[in-house]
C-alpha atoms as a PDB file:
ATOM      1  CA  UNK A   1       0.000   0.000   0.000  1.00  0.00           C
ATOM      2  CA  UNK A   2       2.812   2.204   0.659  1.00  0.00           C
ATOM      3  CA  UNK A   3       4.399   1.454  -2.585  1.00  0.00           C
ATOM      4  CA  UNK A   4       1.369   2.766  -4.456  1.00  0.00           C
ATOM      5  CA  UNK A   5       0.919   5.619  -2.308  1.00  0.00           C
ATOM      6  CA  UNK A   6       4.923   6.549  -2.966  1.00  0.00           C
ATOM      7  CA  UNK A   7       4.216   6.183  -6.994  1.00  0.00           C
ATOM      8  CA  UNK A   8       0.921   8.176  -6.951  1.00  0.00           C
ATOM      9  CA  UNK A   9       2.931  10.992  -5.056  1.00  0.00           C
ATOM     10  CA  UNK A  10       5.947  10.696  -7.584  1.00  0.00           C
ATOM     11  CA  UNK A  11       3.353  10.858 -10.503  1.00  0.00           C
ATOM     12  CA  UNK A  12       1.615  13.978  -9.050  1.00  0.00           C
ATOM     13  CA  UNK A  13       4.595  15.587  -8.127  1.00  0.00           C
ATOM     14  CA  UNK A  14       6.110  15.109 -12.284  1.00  0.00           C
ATOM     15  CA  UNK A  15       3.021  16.232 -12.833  1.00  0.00           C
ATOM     16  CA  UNK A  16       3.273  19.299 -11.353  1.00  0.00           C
ATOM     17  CA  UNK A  17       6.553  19.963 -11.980  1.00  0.00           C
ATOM     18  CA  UNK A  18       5.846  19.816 -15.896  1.00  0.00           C
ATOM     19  CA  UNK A  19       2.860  21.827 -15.645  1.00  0.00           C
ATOM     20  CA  UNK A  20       4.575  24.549 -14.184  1.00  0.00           C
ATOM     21  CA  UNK A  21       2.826  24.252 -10.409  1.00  0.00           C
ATOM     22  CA  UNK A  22       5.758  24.303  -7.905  1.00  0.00           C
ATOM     23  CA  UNK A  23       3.752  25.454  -5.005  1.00  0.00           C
ATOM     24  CA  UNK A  24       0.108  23.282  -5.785  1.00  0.00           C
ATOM     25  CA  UNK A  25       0.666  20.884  -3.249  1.00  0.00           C
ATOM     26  CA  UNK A  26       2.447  22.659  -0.081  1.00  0.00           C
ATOM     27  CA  UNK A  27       6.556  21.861   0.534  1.00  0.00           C
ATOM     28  CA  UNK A  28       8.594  19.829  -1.590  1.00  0.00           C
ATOM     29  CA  UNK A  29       8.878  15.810  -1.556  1.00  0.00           C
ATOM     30  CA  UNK A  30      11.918  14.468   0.520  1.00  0.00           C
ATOM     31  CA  UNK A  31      13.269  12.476  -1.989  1.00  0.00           C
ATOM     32  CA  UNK A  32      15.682  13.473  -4.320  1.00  0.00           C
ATOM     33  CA  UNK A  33      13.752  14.431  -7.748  1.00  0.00           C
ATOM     34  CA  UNK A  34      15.735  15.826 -10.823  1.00  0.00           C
ATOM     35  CA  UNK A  35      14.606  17.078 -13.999  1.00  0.00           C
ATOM     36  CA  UNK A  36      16.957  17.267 -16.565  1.00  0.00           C
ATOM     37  CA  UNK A  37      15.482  19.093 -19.928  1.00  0.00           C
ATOM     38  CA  UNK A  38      15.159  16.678 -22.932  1.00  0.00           C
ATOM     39  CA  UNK A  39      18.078  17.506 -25.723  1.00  0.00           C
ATOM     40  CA  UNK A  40      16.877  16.612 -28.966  1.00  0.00           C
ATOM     41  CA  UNK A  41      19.756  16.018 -32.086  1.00  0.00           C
ATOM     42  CA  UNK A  42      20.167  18.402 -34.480  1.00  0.00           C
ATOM     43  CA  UNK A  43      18.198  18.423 -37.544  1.00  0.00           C
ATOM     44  CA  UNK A  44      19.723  16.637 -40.700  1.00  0.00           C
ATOM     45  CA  UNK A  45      19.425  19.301 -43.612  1.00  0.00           C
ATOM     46  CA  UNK A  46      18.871  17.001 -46.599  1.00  0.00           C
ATOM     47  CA  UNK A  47      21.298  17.790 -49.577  1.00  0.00           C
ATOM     48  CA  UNK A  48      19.770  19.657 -53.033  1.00  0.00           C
ATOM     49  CA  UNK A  49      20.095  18.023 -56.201  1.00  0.00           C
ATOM     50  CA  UNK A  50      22.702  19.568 -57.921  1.00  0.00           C
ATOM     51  CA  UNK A  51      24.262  18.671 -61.555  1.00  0.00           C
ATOM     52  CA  UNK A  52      25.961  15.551 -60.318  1.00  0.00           C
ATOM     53  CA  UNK A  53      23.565  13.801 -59.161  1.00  0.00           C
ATOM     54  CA  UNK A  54      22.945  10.958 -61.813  1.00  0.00           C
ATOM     55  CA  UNK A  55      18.836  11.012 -60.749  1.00  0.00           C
ATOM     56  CA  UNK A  56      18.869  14.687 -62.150  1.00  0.00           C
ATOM     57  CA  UNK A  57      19.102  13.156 -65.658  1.00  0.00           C
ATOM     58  CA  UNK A  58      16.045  10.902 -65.441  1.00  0.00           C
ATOM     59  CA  UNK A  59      12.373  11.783 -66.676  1.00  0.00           C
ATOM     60  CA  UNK A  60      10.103  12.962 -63.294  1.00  0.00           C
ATOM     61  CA  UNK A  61       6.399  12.324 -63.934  1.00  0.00           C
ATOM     62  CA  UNK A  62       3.605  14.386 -62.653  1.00  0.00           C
ATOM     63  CA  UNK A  63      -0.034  13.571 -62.588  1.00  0.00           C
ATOM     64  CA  UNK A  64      -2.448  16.079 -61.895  1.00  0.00           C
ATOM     65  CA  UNK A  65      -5.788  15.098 -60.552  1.00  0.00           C
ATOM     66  CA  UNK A  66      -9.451  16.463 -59.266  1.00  0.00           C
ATOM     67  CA  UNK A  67      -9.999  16.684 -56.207  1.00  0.00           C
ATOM     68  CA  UNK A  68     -13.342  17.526 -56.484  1.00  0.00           C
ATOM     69  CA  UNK A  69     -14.187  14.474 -58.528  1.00  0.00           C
ATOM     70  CA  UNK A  70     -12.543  12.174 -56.081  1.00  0.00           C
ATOM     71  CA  UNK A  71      -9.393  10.698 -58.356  1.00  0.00           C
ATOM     72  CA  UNK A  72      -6.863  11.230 -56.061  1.00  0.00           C
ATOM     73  CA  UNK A  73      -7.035   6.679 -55.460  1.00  0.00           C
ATOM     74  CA  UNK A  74      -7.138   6.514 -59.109  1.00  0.00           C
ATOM     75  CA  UNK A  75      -3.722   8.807 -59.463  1.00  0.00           C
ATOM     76  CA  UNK A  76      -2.199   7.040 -56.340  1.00  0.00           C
ATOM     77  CA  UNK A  77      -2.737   3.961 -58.465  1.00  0.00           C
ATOM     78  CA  UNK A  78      -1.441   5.051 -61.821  1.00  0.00           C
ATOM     79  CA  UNK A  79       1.704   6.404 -59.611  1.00  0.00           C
ATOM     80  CA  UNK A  80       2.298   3.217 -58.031  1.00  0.00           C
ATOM     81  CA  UNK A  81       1.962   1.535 -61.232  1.00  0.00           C
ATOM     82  CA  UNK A  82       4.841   3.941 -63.001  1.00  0.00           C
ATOM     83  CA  UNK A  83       7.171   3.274 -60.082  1.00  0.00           C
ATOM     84  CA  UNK A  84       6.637  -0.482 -60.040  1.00  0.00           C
ATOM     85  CA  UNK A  85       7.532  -0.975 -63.884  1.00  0.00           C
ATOM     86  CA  UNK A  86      10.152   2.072 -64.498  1.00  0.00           C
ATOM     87  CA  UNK A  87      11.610   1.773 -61.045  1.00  0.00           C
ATOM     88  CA  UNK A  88      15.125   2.865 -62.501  1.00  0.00           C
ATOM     89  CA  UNK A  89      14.240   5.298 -65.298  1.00  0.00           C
ATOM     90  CA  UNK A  90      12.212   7.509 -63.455  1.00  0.00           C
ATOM     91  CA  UNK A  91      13.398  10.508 -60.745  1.00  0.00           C
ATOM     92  CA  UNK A  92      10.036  10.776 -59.456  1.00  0.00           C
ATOM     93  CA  UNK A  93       6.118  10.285 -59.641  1.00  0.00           C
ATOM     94  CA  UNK A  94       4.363  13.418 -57.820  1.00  0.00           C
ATOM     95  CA  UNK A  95       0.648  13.681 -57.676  1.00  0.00           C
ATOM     96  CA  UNK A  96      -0.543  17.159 -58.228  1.00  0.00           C
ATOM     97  CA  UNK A  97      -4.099  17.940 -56.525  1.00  0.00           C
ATOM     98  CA  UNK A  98      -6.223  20.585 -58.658  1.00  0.00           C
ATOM     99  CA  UNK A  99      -8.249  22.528 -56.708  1.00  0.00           C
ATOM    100  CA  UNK A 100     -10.980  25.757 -57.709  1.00  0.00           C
ATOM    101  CA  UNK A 101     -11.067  28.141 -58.979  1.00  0.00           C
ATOM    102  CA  UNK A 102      -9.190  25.214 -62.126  1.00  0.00           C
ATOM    103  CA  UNK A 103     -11.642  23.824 -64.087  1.00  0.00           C
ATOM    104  CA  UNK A 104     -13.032  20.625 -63.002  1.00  0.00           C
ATOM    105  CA  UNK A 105     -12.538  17.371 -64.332  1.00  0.00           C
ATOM    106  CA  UNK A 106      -8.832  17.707 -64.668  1.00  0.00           C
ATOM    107  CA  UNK A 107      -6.692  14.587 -65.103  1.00  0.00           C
ATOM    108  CA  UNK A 108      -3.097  15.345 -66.961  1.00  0.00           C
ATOM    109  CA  UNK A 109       0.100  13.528 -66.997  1.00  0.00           C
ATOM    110  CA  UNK A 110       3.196  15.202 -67.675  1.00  0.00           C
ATOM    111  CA  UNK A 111       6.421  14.451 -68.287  1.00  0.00           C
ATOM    112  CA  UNK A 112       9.295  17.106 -67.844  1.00  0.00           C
ATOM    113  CA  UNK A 113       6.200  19.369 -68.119  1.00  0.00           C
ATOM    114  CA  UNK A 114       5.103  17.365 -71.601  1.00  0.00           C
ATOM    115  CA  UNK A 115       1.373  16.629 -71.955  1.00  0.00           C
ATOM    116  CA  UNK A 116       1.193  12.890 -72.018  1.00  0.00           C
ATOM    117  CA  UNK A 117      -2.166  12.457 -71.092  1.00  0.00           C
ATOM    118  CA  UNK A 118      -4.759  14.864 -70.739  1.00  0.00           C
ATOM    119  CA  UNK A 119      -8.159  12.759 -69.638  1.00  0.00           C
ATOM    120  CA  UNK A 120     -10.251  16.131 -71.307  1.00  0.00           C
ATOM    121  CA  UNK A 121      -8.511  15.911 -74.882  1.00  0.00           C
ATOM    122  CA  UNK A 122      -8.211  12.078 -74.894  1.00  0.00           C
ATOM    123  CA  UNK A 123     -11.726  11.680 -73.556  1.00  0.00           C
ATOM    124  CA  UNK A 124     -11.456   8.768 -71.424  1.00  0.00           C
ATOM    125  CA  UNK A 125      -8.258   7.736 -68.311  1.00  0.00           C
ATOM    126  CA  UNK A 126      -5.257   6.188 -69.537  1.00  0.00           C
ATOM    127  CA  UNK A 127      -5.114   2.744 -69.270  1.00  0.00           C
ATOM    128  CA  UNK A 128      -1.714   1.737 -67.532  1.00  0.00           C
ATOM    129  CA  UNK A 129      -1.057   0.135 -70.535  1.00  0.00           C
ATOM    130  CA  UNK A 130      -1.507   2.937 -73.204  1.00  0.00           C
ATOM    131  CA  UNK A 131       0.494   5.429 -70.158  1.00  0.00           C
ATOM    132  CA  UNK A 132       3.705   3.053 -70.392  1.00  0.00           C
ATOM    133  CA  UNK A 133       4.079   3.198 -74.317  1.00  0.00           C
ATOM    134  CA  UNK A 134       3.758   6.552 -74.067  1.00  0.00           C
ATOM    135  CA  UNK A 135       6.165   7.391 -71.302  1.00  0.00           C
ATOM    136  CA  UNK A 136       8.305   5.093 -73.390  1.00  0.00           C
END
């Protein structure tokens, strides 16, 4: 019974001390209690791409999508798809969300900022298969 007692009054006591209330409960517990503030690492500052990268040569796709009409799952899916069969020919797959005031009904792929696929002009999605011989 102690015990518990002992933990409920070291648990209070953090407590307190955290929240800033030195003086909530009357004089100070007689056991020794330290509270050292938490050091977190320094941040890691992630390197830019620069010319010698050999990723800075490589095709980066970008899919824009509707986020009115709910295609973000079908982009997600195309993406996924891109990555899984070009793995090591492409720098990157980025979903674009297009929001109002854009027109609605958007659904473009790009390539280095290349129309591949523009769902409008096209008038239907690109089939993964149709997507790959063109990013071919």
């Amino acid at each position: 019974m102690a015990r518990r007692l002992e933990t409920k009054l070291v648990l209070v006591t953090l407590l307190c001390l955290l929240c800033g209330w030195t003086e909530a409960f009357g004089p100070s517990p007689t056991f020794p209690l330290s509270v050292t503030p938490l050091r977190l690492p320094p941040r890691r500052m992630v390197a830019s791409l620069d010319d010698s990268d050999p990723c800075r040569s490589l095709p980066a796709v970008e899919i824009e999508y509707c986020t009115g009409c709910r295609w973000m799952l079908r982009a997600a899916w195309l993406s996924q798809e891109l990555l899984t069969t070009f793995q090591d020919e492409l720098r990157s797959v980025a979903l674009k969300p297009s929001r109002p005031p854009s027109p609605g009904g958007t659904f473009i792929v790009t390539m280095d900022g290349v129309e591949i696929w523009n769902r409008k002009l096209e008038g239907k999605f690109p089939e993964t298969k149709e997507l790959k011989q063109r990013i071919r």
